[in-house]
Protein backbone atom coordinates (compact mmCIF):
# COMPACT_ATOMS: atom_id res chain seq x y z
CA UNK A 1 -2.68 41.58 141.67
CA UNK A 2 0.75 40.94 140.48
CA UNK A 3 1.37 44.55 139.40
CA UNK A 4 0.06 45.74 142.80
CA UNK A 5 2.61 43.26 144.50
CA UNK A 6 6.13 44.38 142.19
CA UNK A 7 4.81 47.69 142.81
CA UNK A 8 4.43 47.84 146.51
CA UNK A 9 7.96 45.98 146.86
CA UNK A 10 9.57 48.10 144.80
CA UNK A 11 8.11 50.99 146.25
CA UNK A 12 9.43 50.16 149.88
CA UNK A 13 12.42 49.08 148.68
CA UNK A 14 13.36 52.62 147.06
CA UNK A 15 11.71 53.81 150.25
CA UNK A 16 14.50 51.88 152.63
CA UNK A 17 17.20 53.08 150.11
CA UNK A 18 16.08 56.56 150.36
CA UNK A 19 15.93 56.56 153.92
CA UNK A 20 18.99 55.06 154.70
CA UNK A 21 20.80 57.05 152.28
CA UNK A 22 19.25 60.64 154.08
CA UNK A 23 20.31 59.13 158.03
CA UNK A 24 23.60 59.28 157.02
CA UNK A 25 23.92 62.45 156.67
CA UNK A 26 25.01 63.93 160.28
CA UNK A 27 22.75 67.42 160.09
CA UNK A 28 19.93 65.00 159.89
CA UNK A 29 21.21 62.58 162.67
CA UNK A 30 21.40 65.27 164.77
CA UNK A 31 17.96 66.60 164.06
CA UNK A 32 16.35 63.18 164.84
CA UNK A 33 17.95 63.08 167.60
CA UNK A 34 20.43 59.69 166.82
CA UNK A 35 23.38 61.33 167.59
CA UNK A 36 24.25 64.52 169.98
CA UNK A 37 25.09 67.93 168.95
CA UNK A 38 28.62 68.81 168.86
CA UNK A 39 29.13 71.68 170.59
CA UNK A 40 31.16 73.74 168.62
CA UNK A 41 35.17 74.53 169.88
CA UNK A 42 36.91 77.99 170.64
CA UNK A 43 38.41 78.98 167.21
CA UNK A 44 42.19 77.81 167.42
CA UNK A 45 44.65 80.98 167.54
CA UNK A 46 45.51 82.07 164.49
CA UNK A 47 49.07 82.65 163.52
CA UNK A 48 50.32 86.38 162.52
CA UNK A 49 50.15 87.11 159.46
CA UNK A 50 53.66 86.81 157.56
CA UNK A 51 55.33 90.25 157.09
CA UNK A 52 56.49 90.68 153.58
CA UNK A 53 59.63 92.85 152.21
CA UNK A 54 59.03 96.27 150.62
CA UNK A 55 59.38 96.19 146.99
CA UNK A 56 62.58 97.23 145.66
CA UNK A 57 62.10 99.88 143.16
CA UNK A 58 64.89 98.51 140.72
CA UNK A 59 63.24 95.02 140.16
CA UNK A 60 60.16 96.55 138.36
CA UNK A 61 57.71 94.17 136.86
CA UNK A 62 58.19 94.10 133.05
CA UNK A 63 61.79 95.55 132.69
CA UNK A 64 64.36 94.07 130.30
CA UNK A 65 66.53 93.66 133.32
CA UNK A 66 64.02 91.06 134.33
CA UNK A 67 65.48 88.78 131.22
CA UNK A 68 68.81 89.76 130.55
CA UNK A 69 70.69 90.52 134.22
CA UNK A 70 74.27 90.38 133.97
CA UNK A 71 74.27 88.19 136.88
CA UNK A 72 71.94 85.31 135.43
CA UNK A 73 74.36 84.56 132.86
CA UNK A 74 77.96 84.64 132.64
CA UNK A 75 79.97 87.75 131.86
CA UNK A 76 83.37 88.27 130.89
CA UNK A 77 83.05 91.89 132.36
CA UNK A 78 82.24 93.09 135.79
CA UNK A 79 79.10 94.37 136.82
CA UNK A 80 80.25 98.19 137.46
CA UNK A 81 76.31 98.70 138.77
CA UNK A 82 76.32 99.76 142.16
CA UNK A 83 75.42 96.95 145.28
C-alpha cells in the first residue's frame, strides 16, 4: 500500500511539474486559449541597402604592395607613383 501511495504522489507531482513547465510556453497559451493571439504587425520599412565603392584595380588582394606601401612606413624618398 505504501508503494502504491509514493508512487501515486510522485506520479502527480512530475505530472504538475510537467504541466506547468509546457503552459509556459506562449504557442501553447495561445492554443488553450489563456492568452490572445497576437496579431502579427506590418513589417517595419527596411532601410536601403548601403551602396559600396567599386574596387580599385591597384589594391588587388594578395599583392606585395598590400605589405610593403611606401606610405605605411616612413621613407626618406618621395613616392614618384602617380595620385
Amino acid at each position: 500500500m505504501m508503494n502504491f501511495l509514493l508512487g501515486a504522489t510522485a506520479g502527480a507531482l512530475i505530472a504538475c511539474v510537467g504541466t506547468i513547465t509546457a503552459l509556459r510556453h506562449p504557442d501553447l497559451q495561445v492554443r488553450l486559449g489563456l492568452r490572445p493571439a497576437v496579431v502579427a504587425a506590418a513589417p517595419a520599412p527596411r532601410a536601403p541597402e548601403p551602396v559600396c565603392p567599386p574596387r580599385a584595380a591597384e589594391h588587388a588582394v594578395g599583392t606585395t604592395e598590400m605589405l610593403l606601401s611606401p606610405r605605411r612606413f616612413w621613407s626618406i624618398a618621395p613616392d614618384k607613383r602617380p595620385q
